[in-house]
Protein backbone atom coordinates (compact mmCIF):
# COMPACT_ATOMS: atom_id res chain seq x y z
CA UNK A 1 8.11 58.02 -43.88
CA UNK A 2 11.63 56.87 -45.30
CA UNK A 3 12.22 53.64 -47.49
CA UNK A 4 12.89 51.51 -44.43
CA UNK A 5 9.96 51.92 -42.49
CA UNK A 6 7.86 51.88 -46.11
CA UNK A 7 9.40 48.30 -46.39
CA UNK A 8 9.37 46.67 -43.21
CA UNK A 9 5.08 47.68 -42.81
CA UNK A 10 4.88 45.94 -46.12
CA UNK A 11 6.85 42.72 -45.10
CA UNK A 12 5.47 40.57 -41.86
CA UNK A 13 7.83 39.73 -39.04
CA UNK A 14 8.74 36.29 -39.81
CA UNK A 15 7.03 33.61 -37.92
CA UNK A 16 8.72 31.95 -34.98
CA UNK A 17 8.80 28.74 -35.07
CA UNK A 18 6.66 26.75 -32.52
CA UNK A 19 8.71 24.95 -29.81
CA UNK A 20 6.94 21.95 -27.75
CA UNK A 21 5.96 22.31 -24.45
CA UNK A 22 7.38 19.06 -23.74
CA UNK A 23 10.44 17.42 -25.39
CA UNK A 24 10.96 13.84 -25.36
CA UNK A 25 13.90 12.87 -23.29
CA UNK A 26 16.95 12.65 -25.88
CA UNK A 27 18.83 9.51 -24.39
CA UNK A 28 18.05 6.33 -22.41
CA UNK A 29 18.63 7.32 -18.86
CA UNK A 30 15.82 10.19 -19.33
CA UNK A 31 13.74 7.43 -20.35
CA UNK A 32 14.44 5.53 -17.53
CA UNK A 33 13.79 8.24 -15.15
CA UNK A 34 10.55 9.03 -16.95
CA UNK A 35 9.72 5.58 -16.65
CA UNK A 36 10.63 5.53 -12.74
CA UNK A 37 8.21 8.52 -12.42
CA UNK A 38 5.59 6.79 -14.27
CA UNK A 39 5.74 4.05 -11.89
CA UNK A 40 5.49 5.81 -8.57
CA UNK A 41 2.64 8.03 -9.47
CA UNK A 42 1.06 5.06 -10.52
CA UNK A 43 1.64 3.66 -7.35
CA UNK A 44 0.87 6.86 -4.71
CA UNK A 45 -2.18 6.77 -7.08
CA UNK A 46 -3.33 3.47 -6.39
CA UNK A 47 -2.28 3.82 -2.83
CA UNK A 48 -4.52 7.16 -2.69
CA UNK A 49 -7.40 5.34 -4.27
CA UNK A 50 -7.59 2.48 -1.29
CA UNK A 51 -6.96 4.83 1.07
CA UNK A 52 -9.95 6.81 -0.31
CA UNK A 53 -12.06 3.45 -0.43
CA UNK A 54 -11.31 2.54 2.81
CA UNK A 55 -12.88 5.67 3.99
CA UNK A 56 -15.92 5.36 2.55
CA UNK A 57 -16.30 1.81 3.60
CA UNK A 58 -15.83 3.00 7.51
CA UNK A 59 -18.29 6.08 6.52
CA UNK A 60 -21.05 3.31 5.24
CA UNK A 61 -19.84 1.14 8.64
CA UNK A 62 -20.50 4.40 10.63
CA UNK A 63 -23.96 4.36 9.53
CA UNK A 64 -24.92 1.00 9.63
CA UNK A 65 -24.28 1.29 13.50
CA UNK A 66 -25.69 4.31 13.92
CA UNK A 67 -29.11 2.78 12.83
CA UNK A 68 -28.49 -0.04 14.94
CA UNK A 69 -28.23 2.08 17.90
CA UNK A 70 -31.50 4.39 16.74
């Protein structure tokens, strides 16, 4: 074993430091894009939800028939 390797298995490796996942967007038009996005998943998600509702509500329409005919 020679000096160096005696010396660097005695020190650690210096930490890295920790980057976040996600950075904040640095200037106002990234904030307006983020903002944009915001919006239209808020919408397709609102959209998805009465689409999902309306679905069921034929489903429980579907039945009610279906025992009217029985």
């Amino acid at each position: 074993m020679t000096a160096l390797d005696a010396t660097a298995a005695e020190s650690p490796r210096p930490a890295r430091s920790q980057k976040p996942r996600w950075r904040l967007p640095a200037s106002r038009g990234g904030v307006a894009w983020l903002a944009v996005l915001l919006i239209v998943g808020a919408f397709l998600a609102v959209q998805f939800g009465r689409q999902v509702y309306a679905n069921w509500e034929i489903g429980q329409r579907q039945a009610e028939l279906q025992q009217e005919i029985a």
